[in-house]
PDB file of N, CA and C in Angstrom:
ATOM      1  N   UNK A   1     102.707 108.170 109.587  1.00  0.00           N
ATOM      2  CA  UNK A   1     102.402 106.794 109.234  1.00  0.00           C
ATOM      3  C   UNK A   1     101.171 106.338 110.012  1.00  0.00           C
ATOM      4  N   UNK A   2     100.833 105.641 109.353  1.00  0.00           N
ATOM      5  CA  UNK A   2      99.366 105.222 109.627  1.00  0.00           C
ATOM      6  C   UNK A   2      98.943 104.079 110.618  1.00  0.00           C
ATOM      7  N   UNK A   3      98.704 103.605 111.587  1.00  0.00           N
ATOM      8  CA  UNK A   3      98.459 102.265 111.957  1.00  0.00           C
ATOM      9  C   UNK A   3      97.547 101.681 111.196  1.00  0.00           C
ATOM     10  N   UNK A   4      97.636 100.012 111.714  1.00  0.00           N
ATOM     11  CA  UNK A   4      96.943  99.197 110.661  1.00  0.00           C
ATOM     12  C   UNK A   4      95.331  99.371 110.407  1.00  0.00           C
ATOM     13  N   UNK A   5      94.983  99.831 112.381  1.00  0.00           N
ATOM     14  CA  UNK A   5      93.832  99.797 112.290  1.00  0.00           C
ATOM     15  C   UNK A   5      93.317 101.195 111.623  1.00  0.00           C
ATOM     16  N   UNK A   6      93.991 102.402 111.792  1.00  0.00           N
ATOM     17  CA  UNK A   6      93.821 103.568 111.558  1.00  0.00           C
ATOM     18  C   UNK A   6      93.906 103.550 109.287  1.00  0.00           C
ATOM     19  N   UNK A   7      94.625 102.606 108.831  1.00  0.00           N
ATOM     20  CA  UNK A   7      93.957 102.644 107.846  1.00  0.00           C
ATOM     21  C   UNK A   7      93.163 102.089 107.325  1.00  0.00           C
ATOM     22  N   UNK A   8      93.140 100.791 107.989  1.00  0.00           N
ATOM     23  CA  UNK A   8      91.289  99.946 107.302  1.00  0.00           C
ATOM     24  C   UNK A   8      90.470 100.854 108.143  1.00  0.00           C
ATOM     25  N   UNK A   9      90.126 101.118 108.723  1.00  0.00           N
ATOM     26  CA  UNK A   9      89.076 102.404 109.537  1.00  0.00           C
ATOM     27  C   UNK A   9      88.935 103.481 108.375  1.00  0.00           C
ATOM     28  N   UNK A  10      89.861 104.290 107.761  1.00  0.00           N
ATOM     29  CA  UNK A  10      89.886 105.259 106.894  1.00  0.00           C
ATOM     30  C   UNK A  10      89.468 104.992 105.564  1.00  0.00           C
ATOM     31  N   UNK A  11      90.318 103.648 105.315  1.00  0.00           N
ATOM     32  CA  UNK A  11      89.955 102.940 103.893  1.00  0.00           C
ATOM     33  C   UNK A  11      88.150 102.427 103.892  1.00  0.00           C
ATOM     34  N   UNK A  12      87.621 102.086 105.077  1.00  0.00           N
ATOM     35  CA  UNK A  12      86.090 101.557 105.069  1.00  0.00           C
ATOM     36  C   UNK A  12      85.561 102.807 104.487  1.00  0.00           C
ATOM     37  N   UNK A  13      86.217 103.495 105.356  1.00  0.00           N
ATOM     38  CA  UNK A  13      85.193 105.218 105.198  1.00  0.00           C
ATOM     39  C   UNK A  13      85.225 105.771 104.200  1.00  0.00           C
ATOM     40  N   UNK A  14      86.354 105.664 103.316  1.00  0.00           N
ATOM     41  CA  UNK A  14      86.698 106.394 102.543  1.00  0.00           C
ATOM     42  C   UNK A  14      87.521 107.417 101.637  1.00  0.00           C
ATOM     43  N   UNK A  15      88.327 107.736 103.157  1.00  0.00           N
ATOM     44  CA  UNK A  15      88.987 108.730 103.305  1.00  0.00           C
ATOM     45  C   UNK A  15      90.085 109.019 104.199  1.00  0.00           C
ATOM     46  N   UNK A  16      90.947 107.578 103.116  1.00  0.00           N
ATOM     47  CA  UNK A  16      92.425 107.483 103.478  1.00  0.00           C
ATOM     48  C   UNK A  16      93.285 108.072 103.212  1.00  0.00           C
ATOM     49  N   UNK A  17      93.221 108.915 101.645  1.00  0.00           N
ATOM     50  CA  UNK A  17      93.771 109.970 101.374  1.00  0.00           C
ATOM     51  C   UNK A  17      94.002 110.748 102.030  1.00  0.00           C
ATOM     52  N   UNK A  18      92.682 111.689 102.113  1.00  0.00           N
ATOM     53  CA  UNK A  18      92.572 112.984 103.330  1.00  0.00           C
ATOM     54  C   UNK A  18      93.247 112.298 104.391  1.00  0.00           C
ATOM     55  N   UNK A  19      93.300 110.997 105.307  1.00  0.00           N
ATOM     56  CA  UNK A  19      93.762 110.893 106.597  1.00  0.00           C
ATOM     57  C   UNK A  19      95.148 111.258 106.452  1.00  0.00           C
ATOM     58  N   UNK A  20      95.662 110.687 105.156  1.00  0.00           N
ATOM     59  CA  UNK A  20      97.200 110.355 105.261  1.00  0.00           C
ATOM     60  C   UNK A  20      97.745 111.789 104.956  1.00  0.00           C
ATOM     61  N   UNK A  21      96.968 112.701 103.992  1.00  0.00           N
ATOM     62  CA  UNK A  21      97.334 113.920 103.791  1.00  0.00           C
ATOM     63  C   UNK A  21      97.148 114.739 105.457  1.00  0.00           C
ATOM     64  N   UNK A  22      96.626 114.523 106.212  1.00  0.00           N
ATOM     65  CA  UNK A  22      96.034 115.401 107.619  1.00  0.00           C
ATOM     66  C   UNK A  22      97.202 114.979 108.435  1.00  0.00           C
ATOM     67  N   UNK A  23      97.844 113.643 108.065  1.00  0.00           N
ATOM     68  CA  UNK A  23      98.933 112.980 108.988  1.00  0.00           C
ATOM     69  C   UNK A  23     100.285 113.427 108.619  1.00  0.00           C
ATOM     70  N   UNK A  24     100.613 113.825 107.307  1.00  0.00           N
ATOM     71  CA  UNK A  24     102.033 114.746 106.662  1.00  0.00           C
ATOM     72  C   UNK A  24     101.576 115.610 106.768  1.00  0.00           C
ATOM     73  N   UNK A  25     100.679 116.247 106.601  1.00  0.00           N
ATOM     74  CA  UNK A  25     100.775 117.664 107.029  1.00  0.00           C
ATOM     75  C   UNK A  25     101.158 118.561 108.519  1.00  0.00           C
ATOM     76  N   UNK A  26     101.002 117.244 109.309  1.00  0.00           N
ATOM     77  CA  UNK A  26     100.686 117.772 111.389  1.00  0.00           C
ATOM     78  C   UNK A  26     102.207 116.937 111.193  1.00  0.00           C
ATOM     79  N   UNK A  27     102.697 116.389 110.549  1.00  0.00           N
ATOM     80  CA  UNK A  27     104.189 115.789 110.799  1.00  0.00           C
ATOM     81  C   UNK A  27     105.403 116.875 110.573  1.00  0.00           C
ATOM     82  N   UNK A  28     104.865 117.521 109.668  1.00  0.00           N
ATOM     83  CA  UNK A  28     105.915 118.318 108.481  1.00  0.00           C
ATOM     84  C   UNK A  28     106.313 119.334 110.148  1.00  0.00           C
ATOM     85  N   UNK A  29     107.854 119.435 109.963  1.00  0.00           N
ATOM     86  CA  UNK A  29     108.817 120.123 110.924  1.00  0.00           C
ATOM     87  C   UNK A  29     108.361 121.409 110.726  1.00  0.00           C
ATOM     88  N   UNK A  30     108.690 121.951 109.639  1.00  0.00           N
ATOM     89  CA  UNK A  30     108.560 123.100 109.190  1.00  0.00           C
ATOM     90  C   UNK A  30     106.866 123.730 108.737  1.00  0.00           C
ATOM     91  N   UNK A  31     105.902 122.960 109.870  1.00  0.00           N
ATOM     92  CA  UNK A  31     104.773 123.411 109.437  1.00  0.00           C
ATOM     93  C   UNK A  31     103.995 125.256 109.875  1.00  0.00           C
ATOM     94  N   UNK A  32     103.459 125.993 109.033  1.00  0.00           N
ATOM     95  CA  UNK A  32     103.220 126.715 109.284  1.00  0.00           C
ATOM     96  C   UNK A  32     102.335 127.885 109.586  1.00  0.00           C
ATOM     97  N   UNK A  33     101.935 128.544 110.188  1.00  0.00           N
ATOM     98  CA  UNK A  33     100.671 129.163 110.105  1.00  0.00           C
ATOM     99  C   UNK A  33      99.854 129.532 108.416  1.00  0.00           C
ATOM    100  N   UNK A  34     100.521 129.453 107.948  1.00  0.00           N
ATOM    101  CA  UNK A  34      99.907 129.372 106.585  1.00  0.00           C
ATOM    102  C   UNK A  34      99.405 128.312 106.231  1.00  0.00           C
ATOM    103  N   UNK A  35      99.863 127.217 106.380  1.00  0.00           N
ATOM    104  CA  UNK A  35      99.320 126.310 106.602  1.00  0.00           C
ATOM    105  C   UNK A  35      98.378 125.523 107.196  1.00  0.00           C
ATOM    106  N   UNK A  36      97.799 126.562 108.309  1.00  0.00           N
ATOM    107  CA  UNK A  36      96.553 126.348 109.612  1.00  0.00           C
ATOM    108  C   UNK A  36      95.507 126.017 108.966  1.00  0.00           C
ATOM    109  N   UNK A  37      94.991 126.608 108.074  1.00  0.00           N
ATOM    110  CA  UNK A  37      93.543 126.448 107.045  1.00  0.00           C
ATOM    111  C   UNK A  37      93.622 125.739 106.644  1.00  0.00           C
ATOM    112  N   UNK A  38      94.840 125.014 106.178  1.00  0.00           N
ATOM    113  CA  UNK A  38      94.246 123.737 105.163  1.00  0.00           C
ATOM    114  C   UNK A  38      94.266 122.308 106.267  1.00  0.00           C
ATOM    115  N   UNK A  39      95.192 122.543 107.217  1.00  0.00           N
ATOM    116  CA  UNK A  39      94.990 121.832 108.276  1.00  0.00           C
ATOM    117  C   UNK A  39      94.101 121.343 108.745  1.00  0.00           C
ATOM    118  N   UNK A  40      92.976 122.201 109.172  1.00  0.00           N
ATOM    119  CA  UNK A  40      91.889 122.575 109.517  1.00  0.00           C
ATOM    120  C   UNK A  40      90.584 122.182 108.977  1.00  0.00           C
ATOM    121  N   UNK A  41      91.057 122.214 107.231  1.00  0.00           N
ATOM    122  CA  UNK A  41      90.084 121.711 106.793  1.00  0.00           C
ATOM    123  C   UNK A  41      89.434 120.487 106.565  1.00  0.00           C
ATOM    124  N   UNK A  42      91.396 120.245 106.141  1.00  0.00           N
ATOM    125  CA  UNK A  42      91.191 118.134 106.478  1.00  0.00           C
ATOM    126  C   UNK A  42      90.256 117.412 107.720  1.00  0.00           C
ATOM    127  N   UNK A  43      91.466 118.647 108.481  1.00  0.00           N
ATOM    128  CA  UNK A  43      90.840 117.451 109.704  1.00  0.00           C
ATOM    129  C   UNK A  43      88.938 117.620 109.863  1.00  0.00           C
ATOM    130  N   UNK A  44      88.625 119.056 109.780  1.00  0.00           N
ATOM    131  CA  UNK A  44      86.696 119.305 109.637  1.00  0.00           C
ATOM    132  C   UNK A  44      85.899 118.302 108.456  1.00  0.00           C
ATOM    133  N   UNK A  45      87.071 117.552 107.415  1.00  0.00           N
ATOM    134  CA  UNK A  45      86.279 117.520 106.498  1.00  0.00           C
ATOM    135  C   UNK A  45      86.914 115.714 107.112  1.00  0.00           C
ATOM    136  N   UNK A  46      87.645 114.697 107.777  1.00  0.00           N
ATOM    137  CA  UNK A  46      87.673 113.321 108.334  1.00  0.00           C
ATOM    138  C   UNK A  46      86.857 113.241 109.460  1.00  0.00           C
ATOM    139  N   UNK A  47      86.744 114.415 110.237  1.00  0.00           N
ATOM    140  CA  UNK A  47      85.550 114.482 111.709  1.00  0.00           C
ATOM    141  C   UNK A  47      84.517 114.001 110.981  1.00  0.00           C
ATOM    142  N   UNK A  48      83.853 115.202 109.694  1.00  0.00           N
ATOM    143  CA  UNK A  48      82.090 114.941 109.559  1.00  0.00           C
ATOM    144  C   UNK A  48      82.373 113.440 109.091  1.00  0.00           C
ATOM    145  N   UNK A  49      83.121 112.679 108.233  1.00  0.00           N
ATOM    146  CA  UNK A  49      82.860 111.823 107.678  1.00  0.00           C
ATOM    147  C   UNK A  49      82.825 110.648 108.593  1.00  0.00           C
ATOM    148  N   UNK A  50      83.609 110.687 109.978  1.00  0.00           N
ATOM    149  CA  UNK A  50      83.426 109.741 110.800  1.00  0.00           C
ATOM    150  C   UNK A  50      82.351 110.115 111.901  1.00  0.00           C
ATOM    151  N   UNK A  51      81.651 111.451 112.161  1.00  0.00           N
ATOM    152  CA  UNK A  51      80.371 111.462 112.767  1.00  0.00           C
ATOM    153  C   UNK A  51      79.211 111.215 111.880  1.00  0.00           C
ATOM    154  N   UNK A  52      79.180 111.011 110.464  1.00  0.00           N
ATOM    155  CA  UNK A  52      78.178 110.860 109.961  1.00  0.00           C
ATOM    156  C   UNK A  52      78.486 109.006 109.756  1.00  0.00           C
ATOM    157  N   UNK A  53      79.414 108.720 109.967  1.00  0.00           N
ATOM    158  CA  UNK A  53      79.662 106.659 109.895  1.00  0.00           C
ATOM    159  C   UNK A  53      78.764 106.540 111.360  1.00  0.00           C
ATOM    160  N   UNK A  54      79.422 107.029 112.322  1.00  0.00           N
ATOM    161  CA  UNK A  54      78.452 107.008 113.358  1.00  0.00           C
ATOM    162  C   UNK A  54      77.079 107.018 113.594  1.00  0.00           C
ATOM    163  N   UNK A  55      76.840 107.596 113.055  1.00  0.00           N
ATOM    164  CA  UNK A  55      74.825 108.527 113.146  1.00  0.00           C
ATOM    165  C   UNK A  55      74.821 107.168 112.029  1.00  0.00           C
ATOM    166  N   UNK A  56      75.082 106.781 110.951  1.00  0.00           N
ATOM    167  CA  UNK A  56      74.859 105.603 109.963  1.00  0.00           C
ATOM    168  C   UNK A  56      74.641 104.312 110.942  1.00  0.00           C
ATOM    169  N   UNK A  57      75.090 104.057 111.802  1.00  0.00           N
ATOM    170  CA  UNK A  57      75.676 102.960 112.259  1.00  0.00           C
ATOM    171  C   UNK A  57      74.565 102.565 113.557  1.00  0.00           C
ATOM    172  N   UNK A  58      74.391 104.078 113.958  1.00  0.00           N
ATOM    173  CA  UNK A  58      73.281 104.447 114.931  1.00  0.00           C
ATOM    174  C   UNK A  58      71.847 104.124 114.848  1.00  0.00           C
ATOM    175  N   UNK A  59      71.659 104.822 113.195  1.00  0.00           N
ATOM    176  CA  UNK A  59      70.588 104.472 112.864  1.00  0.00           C
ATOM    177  C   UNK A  59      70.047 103.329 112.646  1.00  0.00           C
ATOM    178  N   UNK A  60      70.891 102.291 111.964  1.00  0.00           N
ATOM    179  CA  UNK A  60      70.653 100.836 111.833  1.00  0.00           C
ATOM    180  C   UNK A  60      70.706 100.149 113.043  1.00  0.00           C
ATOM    181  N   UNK A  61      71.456 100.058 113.689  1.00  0.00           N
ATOM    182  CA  UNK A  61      71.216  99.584 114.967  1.00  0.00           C
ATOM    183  C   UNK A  61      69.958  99.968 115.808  1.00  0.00           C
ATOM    184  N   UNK A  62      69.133 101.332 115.704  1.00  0.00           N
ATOM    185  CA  UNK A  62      67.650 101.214 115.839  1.00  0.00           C
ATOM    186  C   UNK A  62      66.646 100.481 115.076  1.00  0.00           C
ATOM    187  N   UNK A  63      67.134 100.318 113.978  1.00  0.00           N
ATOM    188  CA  UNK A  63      66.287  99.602 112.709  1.00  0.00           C
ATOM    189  C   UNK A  63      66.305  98.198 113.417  1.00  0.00           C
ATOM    190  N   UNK A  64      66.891  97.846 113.379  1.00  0.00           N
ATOM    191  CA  UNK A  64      67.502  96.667 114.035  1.00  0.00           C
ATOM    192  C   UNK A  64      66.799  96.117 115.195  1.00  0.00           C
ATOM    193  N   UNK A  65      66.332  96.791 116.238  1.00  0.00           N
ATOM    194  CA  UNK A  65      66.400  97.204 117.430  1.00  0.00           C
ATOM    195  C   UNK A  65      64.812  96.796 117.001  1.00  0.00           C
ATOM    196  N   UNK A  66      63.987  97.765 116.380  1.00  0.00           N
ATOM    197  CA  UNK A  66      62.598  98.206 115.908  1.00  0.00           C
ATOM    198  C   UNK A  66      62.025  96.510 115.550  1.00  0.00           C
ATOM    199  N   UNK A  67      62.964  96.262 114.822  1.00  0.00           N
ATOM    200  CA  UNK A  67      62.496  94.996 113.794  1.00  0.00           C
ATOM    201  C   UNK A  67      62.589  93.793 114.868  1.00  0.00           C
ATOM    202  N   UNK A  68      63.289  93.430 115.395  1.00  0.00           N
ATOM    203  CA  UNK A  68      63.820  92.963 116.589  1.00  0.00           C
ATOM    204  C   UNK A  68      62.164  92.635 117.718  1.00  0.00           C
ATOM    205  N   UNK A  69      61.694  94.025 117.962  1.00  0.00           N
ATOM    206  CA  UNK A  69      60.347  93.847 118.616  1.00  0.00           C
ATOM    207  C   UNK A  69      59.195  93.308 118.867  1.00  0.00           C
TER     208      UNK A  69
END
């Protein structure tokens, strides 16, 4: 289950699905090494999307910064 902030954070981004799927999947009792890869992938594929919100967020805030001068 999701916190509140953990799904408007996901929902801005995009990628509440994938979160909530990355969150039953690391829940499931019976999870298993067969299961490692897809694990894996979620979570590689919610990282880039929240280091690239970052570097987004980064960049404007130089824009910002520039214009500002």
């Amino acid at each position: 289950m999701l916190s509140g902030e953990a799904a408007q954070a996901s929902e801005i981004l995009g990628i509440r699905q994938e979160v909530e799927q990355l969150v039953a999947l690391r829940s499931t009792e019976n999870f298993s090494k067969r299961e490692q890869p897809q694990l894996n992938a979620k979570r590689a594929f919610v990282l880039r999307k929240i280091f690239e919100a970052v570097l987004q967020v980064q960049a404007a805030e130089n824009r910002l910064e520039f214009e500002l001068e």
